[in-house]
C-alpha atoms as a PDB file:
ATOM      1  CA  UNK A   1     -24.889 -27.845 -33.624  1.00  0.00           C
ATOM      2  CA  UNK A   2     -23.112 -24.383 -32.841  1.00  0.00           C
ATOM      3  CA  UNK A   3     -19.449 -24.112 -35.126  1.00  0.00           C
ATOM      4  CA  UNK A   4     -17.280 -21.812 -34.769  1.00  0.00           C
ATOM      5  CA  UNK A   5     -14.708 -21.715 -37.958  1.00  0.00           C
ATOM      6  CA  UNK A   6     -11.029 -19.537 -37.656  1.00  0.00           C
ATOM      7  CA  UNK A   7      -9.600 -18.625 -41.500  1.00  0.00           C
ATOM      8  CA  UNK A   8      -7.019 -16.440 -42.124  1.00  0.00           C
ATOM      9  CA  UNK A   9      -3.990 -18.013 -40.457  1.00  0.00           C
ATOM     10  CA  UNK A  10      -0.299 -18.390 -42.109  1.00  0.00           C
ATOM     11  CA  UNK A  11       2.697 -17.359 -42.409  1.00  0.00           C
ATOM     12  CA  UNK A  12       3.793 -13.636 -42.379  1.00  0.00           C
ATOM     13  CA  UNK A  13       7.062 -11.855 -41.718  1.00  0.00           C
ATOM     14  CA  UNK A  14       7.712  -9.651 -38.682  1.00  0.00           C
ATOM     15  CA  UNK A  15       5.799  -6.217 -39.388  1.00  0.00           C
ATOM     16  CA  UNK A  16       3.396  -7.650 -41.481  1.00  0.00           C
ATOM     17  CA  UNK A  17      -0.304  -7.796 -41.281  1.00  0.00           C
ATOM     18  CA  UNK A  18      -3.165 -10.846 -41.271  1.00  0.00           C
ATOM     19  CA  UNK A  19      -6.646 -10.849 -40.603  1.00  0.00           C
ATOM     20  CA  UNK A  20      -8.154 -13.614 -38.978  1.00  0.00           C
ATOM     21  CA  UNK A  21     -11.727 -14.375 -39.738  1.00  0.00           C
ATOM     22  CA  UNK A  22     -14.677 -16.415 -37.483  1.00  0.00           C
ATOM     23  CA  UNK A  23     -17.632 -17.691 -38.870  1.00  0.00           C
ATOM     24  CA  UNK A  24     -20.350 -18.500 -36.739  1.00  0.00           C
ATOM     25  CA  UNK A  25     -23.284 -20.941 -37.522  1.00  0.00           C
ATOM     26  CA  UNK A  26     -26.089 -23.653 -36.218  1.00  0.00           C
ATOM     27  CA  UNK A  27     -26.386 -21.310 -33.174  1.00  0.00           C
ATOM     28  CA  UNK A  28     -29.916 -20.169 -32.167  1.00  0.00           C
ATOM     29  CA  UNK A  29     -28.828 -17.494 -29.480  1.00  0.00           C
ATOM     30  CA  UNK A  30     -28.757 -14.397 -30.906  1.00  0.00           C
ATOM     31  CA  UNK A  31     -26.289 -12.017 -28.712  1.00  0.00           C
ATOM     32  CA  UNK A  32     -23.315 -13.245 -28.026  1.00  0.00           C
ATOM     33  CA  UNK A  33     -19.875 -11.622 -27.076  1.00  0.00           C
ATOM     34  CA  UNK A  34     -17.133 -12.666 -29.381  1.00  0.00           C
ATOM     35  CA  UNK A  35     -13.365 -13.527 -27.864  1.00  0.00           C
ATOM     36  CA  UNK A  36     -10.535 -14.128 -29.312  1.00  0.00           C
ATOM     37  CA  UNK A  37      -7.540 -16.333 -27.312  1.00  0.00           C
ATOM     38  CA  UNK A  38      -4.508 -17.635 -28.756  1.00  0.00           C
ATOM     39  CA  UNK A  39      -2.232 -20.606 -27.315  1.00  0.00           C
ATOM     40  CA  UNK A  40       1.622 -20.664 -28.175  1.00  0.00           C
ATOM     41  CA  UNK A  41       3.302 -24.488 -28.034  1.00  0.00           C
ATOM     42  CA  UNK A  42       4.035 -25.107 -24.462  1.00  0.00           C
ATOM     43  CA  UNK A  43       1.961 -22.323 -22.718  1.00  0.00           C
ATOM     44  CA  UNK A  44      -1.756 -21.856 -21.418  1.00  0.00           C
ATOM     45  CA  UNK A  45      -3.762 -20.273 -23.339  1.00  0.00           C
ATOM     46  CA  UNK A  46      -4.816 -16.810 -23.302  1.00  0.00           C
ATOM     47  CA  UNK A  47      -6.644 -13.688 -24.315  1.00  0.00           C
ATOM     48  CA  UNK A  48      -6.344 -11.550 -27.213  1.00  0.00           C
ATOM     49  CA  UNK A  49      -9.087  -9.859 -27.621  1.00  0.00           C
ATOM     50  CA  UNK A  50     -13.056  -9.598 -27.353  1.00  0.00           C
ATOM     51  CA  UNK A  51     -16.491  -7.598 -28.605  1.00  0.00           C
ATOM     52  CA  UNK A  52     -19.564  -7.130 -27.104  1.00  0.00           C
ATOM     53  CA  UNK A  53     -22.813  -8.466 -28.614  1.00  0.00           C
ATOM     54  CA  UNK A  54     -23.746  -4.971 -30.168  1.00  0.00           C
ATOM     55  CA  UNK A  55     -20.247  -3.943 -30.825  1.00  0.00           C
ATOM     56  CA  UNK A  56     -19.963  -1.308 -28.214  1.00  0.00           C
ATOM     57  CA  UNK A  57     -17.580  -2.717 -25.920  1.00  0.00           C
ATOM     58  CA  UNK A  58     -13.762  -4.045 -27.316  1.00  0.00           C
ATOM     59  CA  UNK A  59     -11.537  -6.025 -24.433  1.00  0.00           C
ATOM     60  CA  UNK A  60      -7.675  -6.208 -25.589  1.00  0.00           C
ATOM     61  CA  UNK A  61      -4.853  -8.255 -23.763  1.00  0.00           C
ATOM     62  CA  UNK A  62      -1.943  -5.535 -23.429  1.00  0.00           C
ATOM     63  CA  UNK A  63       0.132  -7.393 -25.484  1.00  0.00           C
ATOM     64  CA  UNK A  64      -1.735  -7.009 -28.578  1.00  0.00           C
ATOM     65  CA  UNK A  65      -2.981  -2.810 -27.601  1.00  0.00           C
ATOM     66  CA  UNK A  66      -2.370  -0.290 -30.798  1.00  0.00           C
ATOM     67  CA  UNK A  67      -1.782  -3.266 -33.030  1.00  0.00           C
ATOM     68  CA  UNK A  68      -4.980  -5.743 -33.019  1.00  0.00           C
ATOM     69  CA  UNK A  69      -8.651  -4.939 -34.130  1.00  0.00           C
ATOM     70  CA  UNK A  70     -11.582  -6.197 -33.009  1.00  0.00           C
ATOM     71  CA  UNK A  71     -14.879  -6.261 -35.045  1.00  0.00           C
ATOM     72  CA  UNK A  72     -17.096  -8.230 -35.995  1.00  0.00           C
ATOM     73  CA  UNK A  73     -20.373  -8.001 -38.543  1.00  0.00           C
ATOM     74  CA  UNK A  74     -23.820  -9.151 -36.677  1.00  0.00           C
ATOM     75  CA  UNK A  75     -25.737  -9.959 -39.793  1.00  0.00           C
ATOM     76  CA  UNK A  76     -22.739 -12.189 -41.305  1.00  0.00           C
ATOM     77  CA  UNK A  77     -22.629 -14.343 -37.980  1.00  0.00           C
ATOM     78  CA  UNK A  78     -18.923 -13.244 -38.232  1.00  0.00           C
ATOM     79  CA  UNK A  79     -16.530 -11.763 -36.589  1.00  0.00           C
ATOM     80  CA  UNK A  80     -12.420 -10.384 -37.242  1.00  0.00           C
ATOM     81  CA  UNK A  81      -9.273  -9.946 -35.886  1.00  0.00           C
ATOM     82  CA  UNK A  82      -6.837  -7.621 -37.574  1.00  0.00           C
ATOM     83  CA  UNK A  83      -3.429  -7.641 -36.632  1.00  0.00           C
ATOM     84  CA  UNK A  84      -1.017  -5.185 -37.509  1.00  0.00           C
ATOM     85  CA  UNK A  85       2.976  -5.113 -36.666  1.00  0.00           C
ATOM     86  CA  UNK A  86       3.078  -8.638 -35.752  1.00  0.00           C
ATOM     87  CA  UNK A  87       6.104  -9.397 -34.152  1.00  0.00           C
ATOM     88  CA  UNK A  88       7.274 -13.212 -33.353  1.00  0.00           C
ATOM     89  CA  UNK A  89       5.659 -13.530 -29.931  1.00  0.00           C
ATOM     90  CA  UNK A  90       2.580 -13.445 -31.572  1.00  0.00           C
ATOM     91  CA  UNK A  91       3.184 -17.025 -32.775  1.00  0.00           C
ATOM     92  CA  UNK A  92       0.244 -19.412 -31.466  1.00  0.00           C
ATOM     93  CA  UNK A  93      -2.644 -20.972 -32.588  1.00  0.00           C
ATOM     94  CA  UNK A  94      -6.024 -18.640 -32.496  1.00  0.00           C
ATOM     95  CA  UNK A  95      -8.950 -19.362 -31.356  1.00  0.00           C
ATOM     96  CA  UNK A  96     -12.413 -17.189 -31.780  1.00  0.00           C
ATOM     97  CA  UNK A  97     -15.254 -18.634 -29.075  1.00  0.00           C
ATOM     98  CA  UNK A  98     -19.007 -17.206 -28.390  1.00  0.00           C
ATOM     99  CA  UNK A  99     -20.465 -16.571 -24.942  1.00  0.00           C
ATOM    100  CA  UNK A 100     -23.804 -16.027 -25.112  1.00  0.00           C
ATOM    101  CA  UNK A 101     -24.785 -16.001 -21.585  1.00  0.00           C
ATOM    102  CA  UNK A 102     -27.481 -13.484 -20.809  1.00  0.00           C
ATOM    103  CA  UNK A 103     -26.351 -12.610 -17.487  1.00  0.00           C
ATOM    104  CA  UNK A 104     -22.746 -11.585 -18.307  1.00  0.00           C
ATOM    105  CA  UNK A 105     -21.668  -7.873 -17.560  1.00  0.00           C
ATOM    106  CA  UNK A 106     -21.951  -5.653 -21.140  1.00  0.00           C
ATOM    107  CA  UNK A 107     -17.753  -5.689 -20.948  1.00  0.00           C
ATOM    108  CA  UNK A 108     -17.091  -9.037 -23.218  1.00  0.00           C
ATOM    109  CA  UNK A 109     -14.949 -11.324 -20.822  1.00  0.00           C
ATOM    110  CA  UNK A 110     -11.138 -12.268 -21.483  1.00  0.00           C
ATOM    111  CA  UNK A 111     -11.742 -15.459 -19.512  1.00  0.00           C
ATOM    112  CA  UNK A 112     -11.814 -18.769 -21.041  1.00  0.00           C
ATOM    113  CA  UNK A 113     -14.363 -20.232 -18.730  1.00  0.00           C
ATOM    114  CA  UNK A 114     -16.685 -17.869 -19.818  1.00  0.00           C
ATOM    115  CA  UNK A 115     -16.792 -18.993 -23.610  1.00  0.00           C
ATOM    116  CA  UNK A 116     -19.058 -22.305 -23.935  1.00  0.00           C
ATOM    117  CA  UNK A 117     -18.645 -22.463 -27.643  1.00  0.00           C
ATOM    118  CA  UNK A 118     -14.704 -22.565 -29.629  1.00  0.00           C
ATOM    119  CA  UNK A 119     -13.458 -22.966 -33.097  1.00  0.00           C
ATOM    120  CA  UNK A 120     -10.483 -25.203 -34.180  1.00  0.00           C
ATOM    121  CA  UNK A 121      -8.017 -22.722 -34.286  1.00  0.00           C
ATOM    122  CA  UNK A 122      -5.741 -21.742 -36.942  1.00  0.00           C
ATOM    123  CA  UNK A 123      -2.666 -21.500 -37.123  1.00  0.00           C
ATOM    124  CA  UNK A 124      -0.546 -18.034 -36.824  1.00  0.00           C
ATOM    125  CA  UNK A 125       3.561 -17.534 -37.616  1.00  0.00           C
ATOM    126  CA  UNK A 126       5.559 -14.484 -37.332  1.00  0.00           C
ATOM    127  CA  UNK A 127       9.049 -14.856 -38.446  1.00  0.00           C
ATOM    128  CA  UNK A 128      11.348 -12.834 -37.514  1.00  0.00           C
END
């Protein structure tokens, strides 16, 4: 069956950098957009950020604009997150998920619904 597998999480001080990794396997679609989503302890989740199928197209939450990057390597099955000046806020467990749903618009979506397959999460701390 499809997996989706976060790596990368820990611990990191305010100001530092991780990068999150998602590797993708089992799956027999081949174009997919790629989100990222993150849920703190005692809120919904949301989005973080997303990539088109062919790369062309990067979706960012406002929160995370000038400090998170997107990308993603097709032949790998993988995609990353960078983040850069992390600051506590950005506490939460992340999440990478796959939509592969032909008919979606070439903008990768930042809505939850729209992702049929998820990862586990791991697990992100800023202190401050």
């Amino acid at each position: 069956q499809v997996q989706l597998v976060e790596s990368g999480g820990g611990l990191v001080q305010a100001g530092g950098s991780l990068r999150l990794s998602c590797a993708v396997s089992g799956h027999t679609f081949s174009n997919y957009a790629m989100g990222w989503f993150r849920q703190a302890p005692g809120k919904e989740r949301e989005f973080v950020a997303a990539i088109s199928w062919n790369e062309v197209i990067k979706n960012y939450a406002d929160s995370v604009k000038g400090r998170f990057t997107v990308s993603r390597d097709i032949a790998k099955s993988a995609g990353y997150l960078q983040m850069d000046s992390l600051k506590p806020e950005d506490t939460a467990v992340y999440y990478c998920a796959a939509d592969p749903n032909p008919s979606r618009p070439a903008v990768p979506s930042s809505r939850t619904y729209d992702y049929g397959y998820w990862g586990q999460g791991t697990q992100v701390t800023i202190s401050s």
